[in-house]
N, C-alpha and C. Protein backbone atom coordinates (compact mmCIF):
# COMPACT_ATOMS: atom_id res chain seq x y z
N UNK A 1 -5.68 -57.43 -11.27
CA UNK A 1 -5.91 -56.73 -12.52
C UNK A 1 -7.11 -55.80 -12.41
N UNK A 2 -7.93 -56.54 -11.96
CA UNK A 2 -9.16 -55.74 -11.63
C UNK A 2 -9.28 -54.47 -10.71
N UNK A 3 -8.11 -54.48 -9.66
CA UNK A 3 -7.67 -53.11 -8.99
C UNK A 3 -7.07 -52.29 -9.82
N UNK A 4 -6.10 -52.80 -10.57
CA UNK A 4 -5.48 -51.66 -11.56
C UNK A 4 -6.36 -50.96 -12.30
N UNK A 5 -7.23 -51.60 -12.77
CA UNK A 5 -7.84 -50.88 -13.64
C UNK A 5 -8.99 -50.42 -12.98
N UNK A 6 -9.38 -50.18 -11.93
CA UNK A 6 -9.93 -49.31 -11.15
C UNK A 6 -9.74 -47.97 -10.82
N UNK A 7 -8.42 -48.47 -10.61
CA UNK A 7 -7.15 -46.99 -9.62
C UNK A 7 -7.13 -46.15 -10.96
N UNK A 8 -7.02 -46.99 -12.68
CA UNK A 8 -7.14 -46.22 -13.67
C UNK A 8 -8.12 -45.77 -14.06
N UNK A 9 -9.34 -46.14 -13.62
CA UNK A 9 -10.56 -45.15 -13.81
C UNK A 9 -10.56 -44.38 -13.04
N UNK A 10 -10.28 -44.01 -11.80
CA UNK A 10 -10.18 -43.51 -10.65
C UNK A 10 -9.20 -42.40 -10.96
N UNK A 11 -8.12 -42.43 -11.58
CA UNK A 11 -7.41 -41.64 -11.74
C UNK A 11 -7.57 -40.74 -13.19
N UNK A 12 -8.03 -41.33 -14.27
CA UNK A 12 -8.35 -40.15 -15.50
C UNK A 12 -9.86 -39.72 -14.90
N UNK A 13 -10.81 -40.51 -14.21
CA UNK A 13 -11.63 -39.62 -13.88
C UNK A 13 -11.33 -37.92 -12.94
N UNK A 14 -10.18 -37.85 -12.26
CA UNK A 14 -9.95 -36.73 -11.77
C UNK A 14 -8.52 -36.16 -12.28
N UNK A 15 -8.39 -36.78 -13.23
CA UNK A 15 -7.51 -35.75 -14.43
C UNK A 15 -8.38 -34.77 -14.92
N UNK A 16 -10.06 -35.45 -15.48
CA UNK A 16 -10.99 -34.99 -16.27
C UNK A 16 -11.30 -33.74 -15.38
N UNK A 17 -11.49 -34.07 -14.06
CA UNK A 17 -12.55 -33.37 -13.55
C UNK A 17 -11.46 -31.72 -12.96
N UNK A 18 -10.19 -32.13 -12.61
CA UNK A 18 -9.15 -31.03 -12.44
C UNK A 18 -9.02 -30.37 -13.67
N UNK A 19 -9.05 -30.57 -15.28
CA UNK A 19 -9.17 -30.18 -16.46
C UNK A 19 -10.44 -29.07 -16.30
N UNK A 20 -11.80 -30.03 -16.21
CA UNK A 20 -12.58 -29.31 -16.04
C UNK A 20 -12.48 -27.99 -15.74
N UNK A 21 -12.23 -28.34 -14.08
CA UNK A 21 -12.19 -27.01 -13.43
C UNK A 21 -11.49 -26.15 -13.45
N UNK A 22 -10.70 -26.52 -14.19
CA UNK A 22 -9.30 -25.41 -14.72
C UNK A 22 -9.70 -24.65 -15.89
N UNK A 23 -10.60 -24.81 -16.71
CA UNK A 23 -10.88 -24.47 -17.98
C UNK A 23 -12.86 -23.29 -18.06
N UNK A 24 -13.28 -24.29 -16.44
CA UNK A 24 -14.58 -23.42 -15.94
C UNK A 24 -15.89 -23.84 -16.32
N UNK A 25 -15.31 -25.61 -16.71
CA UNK A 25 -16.46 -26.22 -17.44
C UNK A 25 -17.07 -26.91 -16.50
N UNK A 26 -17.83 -28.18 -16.70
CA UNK A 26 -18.25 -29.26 -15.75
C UNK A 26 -18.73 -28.70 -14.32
N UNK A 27 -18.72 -29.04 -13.24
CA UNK A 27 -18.49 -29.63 -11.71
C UNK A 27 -18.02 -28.21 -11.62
N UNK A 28 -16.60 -28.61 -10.45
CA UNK A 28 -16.07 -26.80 -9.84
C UNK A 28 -15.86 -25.93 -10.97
N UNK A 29 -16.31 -24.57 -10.14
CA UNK A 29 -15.93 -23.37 -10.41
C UNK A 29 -14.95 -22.75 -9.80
N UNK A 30 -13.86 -21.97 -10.38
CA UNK A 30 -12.85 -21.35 -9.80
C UNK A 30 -13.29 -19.88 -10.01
N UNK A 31 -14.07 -19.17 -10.54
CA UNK A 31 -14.89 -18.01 -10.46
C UNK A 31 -14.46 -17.06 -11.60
N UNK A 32 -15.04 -15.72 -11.55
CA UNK A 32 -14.85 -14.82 -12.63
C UNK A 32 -13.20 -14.62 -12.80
N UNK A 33 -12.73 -14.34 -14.24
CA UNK A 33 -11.39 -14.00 -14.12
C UNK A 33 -11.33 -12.32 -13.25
N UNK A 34 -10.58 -12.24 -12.27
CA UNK A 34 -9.94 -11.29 -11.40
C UNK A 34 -8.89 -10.78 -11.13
N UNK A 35 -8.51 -9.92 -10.82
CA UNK A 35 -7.19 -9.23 -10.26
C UNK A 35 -7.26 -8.85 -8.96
N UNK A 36 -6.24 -8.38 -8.02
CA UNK A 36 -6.38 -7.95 -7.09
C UNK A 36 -4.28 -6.91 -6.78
N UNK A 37 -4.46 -5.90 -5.85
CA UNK A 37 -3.09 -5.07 -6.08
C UNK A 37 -2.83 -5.54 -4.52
N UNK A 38 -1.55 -5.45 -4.80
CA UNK A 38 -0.87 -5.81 -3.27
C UNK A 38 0.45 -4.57 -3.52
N UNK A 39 0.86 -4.09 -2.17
CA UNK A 39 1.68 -2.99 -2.20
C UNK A 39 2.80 -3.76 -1.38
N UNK A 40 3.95 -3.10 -1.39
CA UNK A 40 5.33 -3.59 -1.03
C UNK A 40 5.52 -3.17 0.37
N UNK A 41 4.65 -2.15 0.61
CA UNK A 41 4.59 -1.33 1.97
C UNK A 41 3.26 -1.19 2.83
N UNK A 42 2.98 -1.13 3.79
CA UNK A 42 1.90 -1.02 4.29
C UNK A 42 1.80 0.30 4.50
N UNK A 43 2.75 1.23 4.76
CA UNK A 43 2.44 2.82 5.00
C UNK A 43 3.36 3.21 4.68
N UNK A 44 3.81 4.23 4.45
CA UNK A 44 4.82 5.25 4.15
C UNK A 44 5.38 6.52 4.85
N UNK A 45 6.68 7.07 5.13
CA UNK A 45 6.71 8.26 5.90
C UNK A 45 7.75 8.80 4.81
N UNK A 46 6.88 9.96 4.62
CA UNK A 46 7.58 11.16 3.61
C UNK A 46 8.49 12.24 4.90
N UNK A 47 10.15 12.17 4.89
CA UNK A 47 10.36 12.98 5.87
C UNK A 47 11.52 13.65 4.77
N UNK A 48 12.54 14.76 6.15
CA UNK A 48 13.66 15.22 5.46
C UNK A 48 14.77 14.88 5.11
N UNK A 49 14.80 13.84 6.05
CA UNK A 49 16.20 12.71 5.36
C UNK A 49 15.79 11.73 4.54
N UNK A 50 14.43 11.68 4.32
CA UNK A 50 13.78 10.27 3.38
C UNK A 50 12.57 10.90 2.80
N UNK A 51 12.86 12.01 1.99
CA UNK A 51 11.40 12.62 1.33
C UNK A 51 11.12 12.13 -0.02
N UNK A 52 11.56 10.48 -0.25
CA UNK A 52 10.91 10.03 -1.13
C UNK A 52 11.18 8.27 -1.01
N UNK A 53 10.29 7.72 -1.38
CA UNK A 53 10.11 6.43 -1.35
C UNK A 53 9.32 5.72 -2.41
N UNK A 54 10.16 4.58 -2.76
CA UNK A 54 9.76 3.74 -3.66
C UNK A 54 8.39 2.53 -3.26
N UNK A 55 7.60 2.49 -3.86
CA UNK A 55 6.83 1.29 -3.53
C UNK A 55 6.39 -0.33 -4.50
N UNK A 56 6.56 -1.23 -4.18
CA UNK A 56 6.60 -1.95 -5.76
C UNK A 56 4.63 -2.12 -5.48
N UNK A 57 4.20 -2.10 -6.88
CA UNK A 57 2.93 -2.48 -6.60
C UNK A 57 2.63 -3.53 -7.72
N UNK A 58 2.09 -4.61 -7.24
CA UNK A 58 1.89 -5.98 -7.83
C UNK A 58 0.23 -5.98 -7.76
N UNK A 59 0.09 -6.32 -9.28
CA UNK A 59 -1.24 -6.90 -9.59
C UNK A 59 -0.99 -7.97 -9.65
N UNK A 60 -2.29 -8.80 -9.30
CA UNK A 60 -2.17 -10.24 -8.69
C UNK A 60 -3.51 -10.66 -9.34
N UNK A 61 -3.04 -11.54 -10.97
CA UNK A 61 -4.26 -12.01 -11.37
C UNK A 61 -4.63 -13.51 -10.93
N UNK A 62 -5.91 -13.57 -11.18
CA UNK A 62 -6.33 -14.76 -10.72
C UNK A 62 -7.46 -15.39 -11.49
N UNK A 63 -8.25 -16.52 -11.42
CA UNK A 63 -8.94 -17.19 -12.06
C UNK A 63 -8.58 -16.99 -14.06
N UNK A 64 -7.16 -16.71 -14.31
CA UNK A 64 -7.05 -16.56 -15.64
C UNK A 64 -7.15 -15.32 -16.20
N UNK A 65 -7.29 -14.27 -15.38
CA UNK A 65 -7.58 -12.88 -15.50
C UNK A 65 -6.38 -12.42 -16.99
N UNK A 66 -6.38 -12.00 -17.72
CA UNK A 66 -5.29 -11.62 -18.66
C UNK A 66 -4.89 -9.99 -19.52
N UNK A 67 -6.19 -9.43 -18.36
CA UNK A 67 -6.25 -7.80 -19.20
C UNK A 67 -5.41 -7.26 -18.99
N UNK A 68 -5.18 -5.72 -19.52
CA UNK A 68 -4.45 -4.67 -19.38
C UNK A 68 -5.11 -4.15 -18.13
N UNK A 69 -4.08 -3.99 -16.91
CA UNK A 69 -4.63 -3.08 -15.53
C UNK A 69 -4.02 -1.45 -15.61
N UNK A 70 -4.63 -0.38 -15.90
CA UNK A 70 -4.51 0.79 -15.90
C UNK A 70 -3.90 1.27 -14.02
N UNK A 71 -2.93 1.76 -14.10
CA UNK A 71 -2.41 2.33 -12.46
C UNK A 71 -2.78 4.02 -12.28
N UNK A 72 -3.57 4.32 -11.36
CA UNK A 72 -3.49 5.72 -11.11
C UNK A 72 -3.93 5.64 -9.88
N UNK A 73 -3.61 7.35 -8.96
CA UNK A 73 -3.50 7.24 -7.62
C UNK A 73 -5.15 8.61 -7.03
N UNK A 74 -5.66 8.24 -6.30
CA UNK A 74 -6.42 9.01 -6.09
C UNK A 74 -5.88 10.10 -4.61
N UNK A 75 -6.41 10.93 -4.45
CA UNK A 75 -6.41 12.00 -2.87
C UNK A 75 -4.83 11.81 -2.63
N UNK A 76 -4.24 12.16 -3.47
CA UNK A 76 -2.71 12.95 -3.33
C UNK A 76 -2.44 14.31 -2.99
N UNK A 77 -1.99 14.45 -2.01
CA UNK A 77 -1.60 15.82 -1.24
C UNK A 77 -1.28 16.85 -2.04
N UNK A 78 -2.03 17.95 -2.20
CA UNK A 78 -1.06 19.18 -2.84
C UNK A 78 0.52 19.35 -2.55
N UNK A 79 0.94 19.65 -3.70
CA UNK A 79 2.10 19.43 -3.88
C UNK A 79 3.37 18.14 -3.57
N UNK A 80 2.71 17.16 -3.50
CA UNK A 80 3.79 15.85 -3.17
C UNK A 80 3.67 15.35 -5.06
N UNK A 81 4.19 14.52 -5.54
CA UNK A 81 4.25 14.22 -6.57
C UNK A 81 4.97 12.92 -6.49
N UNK A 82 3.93 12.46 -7.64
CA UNK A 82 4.00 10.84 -7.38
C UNK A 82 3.60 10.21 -8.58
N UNK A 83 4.42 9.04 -9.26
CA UNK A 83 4.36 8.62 -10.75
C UNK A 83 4.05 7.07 -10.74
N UNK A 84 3.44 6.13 -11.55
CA UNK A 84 4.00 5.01 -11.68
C UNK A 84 4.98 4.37 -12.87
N UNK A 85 5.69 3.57 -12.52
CA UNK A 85 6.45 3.37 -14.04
C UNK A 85 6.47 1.81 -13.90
N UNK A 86 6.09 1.28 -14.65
CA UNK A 86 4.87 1.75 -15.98
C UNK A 86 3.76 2.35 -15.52
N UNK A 87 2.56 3.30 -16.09
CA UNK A 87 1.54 3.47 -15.67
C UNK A 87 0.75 1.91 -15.75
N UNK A 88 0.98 1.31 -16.78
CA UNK A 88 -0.08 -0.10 -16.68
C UNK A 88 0.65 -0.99 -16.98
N UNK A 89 0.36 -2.33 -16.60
CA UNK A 89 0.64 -3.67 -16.62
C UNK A 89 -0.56 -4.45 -16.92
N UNK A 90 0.26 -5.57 -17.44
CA UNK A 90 -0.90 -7.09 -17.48
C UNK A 90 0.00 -8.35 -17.48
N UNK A 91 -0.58 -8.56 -15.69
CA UNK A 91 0.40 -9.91 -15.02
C UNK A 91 -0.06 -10.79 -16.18
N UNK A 92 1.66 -11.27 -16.61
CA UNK A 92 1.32 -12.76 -17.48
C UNK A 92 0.97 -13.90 -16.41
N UNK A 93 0.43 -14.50 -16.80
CA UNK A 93 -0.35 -15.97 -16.38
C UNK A 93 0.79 -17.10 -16.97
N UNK A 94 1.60 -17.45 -15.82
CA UNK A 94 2.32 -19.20 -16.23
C UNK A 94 1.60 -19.54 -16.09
N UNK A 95 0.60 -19.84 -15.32
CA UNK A 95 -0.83 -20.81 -15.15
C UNK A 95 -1.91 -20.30 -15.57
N UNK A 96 -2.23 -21.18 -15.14
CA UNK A 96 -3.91 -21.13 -15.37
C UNK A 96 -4.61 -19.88 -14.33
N UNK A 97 -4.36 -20.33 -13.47
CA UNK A 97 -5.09 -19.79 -12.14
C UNK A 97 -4.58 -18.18 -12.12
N UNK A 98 -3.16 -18.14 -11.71
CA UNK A 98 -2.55 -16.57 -11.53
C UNK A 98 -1.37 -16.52 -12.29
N UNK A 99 -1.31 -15.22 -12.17
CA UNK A 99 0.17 -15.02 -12.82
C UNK A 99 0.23 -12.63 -12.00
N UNK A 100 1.36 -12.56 -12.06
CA UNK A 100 1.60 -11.10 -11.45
C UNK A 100 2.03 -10.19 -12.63
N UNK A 101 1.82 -9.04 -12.44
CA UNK A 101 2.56 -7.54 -13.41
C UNK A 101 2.57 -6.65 -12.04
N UNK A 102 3.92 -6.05 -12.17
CA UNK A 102 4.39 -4.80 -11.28
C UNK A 102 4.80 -3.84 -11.83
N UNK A 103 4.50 -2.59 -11.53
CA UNK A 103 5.12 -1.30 -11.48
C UNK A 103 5.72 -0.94 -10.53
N UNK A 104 6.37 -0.07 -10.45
CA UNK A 104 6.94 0.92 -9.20
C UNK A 104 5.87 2.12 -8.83
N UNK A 105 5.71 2.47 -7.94
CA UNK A 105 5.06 3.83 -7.58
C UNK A 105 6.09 4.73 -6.87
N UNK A 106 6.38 5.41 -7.20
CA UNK A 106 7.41 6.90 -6.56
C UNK A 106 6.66 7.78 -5.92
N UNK A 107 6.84 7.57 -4.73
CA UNK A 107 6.27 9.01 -4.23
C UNK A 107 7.37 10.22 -3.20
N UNK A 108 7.15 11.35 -3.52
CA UNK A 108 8.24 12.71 -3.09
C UNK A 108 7.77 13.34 -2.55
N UNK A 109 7.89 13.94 -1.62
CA UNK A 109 7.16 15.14 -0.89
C UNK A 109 6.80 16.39 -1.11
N UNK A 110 7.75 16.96 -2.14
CA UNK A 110 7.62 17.95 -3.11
C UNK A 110 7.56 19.30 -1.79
N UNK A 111 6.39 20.00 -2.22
CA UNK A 111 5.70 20.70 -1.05
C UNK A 111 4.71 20.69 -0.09
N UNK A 112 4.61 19.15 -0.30
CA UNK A 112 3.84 18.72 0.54
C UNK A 112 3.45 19.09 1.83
N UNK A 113 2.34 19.38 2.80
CA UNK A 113 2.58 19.85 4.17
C UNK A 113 2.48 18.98 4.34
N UNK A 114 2.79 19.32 6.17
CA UNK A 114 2.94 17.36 7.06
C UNK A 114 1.74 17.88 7.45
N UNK A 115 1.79 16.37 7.61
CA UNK A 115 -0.05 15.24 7.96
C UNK A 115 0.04 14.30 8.02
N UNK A 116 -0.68 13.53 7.88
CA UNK A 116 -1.28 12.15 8.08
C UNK A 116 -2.30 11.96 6.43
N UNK A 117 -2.16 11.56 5.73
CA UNK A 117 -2.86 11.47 4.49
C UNK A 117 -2.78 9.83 3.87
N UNK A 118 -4.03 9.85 3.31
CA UNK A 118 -4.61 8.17 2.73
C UNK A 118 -4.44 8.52 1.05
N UNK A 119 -4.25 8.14 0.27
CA UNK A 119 -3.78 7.59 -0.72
C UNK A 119 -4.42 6.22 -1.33
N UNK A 120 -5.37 6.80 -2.30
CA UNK A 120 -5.67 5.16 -3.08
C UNK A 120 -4.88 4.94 -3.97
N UNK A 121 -4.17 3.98 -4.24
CA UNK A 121 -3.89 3.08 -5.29
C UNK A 121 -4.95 2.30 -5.98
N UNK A 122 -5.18 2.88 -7.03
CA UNK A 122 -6.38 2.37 -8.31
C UNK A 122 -5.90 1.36 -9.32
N UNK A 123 -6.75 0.45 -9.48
CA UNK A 123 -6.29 -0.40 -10.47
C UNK A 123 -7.43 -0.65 -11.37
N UNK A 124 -7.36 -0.50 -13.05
CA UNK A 124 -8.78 -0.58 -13.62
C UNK A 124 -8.56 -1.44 -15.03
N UNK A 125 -9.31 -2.01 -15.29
CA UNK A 125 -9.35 -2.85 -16.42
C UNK A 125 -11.20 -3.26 -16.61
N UNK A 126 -11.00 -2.37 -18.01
CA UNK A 126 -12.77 -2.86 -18.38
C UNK A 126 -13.36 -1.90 -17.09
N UNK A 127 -14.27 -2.75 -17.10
CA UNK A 127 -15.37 -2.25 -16.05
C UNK A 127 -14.61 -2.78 -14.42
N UNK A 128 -13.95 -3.57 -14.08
CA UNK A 128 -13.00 -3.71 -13.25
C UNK A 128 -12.74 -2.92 -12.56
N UNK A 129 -12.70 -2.63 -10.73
CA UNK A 129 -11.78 -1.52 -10.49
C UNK A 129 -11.83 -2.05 -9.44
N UNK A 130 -10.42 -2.37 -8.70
CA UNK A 130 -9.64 -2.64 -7.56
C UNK A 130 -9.10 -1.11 -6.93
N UNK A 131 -9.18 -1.41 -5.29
CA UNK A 131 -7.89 0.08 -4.93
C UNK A 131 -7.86 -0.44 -3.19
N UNK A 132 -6.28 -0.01 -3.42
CA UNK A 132 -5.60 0.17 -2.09
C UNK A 132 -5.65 1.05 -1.28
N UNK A 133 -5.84 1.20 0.01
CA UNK A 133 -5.28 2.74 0.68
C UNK A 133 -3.78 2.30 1.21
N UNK A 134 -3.65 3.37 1.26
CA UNK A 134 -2.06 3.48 0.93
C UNK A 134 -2.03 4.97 2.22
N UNK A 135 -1.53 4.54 3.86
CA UNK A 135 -0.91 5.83 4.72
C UNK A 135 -0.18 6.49 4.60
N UNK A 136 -0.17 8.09 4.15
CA UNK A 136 1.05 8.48 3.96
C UNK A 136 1.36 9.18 5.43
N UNK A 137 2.68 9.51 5.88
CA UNK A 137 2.89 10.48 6.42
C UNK A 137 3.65 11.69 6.01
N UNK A 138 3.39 12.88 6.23
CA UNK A 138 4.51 13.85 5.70
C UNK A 138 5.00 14.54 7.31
N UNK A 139 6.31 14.48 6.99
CA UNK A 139 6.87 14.91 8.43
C UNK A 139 7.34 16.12 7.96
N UNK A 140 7.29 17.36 8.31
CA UNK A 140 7.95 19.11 8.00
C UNK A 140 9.17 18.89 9.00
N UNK A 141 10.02 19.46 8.45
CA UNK A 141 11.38 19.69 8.37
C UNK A 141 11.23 20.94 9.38
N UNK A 142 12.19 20.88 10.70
CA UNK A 142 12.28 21.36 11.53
C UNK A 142 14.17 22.20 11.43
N UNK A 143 13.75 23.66 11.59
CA UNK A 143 15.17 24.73 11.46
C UNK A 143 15.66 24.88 12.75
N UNK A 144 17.23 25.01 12.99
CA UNK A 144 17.28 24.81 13.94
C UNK A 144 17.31 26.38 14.86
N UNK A 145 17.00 25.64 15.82
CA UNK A 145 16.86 26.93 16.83
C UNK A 145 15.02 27.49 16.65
N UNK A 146 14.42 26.83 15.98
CA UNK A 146 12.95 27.07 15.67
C UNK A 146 12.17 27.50 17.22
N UNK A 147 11.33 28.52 17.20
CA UNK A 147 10.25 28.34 18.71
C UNK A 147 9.00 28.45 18.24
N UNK A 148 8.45 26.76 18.72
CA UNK A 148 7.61 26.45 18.52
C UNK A 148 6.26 26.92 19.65
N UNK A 149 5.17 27.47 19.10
CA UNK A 149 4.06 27.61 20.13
C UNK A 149 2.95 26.25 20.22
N UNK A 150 3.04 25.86 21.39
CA UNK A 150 1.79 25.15 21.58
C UNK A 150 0.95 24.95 22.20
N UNK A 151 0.76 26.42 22.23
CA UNK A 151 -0.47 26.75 22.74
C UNK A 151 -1.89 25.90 22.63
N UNK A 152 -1.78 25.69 21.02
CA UNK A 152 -2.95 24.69 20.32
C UNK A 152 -3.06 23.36 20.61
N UNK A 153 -1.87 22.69 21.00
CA UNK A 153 -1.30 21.20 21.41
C UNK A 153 -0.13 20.91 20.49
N UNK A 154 -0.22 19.99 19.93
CA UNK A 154 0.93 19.28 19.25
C UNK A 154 0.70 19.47 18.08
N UNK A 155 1.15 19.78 16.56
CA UNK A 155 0.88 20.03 15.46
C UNK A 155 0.74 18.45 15.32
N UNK A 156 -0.13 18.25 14.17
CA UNK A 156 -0.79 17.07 13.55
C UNK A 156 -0.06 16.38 12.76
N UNK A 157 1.23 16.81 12.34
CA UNK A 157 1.91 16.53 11.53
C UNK A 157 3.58 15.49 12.08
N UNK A 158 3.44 16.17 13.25
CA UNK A 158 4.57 15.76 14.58
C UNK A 158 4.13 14.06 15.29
N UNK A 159 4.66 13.49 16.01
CA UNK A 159 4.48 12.13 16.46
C UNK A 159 5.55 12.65 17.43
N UNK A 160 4.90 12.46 18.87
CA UNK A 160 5.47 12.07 19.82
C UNK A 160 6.16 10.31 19.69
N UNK A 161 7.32 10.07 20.44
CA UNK A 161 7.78 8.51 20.14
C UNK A 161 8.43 8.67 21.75
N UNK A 162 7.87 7.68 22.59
CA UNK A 162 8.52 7.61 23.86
C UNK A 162 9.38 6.25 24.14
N UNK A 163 11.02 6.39 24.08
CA UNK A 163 11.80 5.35 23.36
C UNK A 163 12.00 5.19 25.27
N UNK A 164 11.38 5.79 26.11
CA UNK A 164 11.62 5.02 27.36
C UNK A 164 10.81 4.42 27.81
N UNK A 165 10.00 4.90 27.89
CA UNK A 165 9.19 4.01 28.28
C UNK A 165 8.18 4.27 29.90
N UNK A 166 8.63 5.88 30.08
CA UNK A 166 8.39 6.68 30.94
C UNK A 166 7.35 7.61 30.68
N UNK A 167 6.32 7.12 29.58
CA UNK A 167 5.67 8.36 29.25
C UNK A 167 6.21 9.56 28.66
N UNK A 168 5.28 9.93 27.09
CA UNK A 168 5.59 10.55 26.36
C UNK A 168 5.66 11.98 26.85
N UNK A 169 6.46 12.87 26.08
CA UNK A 169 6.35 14.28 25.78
C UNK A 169 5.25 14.74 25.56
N UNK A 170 4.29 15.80 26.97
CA UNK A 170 3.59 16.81 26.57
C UNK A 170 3.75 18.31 26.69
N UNK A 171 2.40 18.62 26.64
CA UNK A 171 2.23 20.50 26.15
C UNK A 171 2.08 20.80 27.78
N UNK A 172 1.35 19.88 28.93
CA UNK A 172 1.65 19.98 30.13
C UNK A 172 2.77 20.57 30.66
N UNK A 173 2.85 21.64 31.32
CA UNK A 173 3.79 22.23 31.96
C UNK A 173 4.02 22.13 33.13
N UNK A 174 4.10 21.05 33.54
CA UNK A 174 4.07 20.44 35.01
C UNK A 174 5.01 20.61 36.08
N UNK A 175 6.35 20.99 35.31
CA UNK A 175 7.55 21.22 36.23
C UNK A 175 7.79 22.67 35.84
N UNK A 176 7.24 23.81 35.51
CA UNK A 176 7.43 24.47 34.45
C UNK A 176 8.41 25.07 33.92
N UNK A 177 8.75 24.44 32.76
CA UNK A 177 9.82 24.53 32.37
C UNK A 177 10.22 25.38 31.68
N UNK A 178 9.12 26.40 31.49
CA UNK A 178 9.21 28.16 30.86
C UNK A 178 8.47 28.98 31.28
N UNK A 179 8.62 30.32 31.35
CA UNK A 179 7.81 31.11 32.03
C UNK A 179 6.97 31.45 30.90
N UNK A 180 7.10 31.33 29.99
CA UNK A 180 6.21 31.30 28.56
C UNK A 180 5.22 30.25 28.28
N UNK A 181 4.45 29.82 29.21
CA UNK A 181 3.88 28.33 28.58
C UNK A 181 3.41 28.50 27.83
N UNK A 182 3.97 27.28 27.30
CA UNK A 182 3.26 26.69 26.20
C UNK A 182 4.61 26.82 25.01
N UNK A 183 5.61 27.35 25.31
CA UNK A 183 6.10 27.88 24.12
C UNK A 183 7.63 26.93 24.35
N UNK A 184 8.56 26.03 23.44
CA UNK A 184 9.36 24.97 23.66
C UNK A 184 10.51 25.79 22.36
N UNK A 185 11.74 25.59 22.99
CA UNK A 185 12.65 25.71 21.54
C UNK A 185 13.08 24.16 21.47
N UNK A 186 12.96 24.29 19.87
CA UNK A 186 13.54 23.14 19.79
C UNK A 186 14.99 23.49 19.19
N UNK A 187 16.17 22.40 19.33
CA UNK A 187 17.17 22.30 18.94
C UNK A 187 17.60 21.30 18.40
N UNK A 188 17.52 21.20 17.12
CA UNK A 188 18.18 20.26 16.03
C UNK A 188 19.44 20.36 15.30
């Protein structure tokens, strides 16, 4: 008898004390209420067969967090265009601890030039402000029969991809393969 009713002090004592800390009283702390954004993608490539892409973006509240999170995007490329829908969310909380809200982010290439471009994803509530970087790539659309000079090297916007494994494509004219160096047609 005397064990039972041990194991039962033993046990509403850390009902109490999990209450506690769930609520931010007593003993543990689970910390300030917070948010944090998580993206569906780690990078993105804006091209001509795929010049637009969806991204889901999840706010991820935590310690009880329950505000309105405002969505906007910072260092977006001239001319690409890019929305969220909804602009704002506020992850409901089943619990205590977290609960999620998502939007979509759309992004299009519009007139974008190709590059290599970073992208914040902003998230703000109150004095609050979370942000993602977010890689974009924009790949330019290549005409066919185009002659390209590269004289300069490789445009910045281009990615060599060496699917053999023999070493990539350069501006090296080693076998020479035009009496024009430097100058390549491409054919697409």
């Amino acid at each position: 008898m005397r064990k039972l009713l041990a194991i039962g002090f033993l046990l509403v004592g850390l009902m109490g004390l999990l209450v506690a800390c769930q609520q931010g009283g007593g003993g543990a702390q689970l910390g300030d209420p917070d948010f944090r954004i998580v993206l569906s993608k780690a990078s993105v490539d804006l091209t001509p067969s795929a010049p637009r892409q969806e991204i889901l973006v999840q706010v991820v509240a935590k310690n009880g967090f329950n505000g309105q999170v405002t969505l906007s995007l910072e260092d977006v490329p001239e001319g690409m265009n890019a929305s969220f829908n909804p602009g704002a969310v506020t992850p409901q909380s089943l619990e205590v601890v977290t609960g999620v809200g998502a939007a979509t982010l759309m992004l299009e290439k519009g007139s974008a030039e190709g590059g290599n471009y970073t992208i914040k994803v902003v998230g703000q509530s109150g004095s609050v402000r979370k942000e993602v970087a977010l890689p974009v790539t924009v790949v330019s659309s290549l005409l066919p029969n185009q002659v390209f000079d590269f004289s300069q090297g490789i445009p910045p916007d281009w990615r060599i991809i060496d699917n053999t494994g023999n070493g990539a494509w350069s501006t090296n004219d080693e076998c020479d393969r035009e009496t024009d160096y430097g100058r390549v047609r491409i054919y697409v």
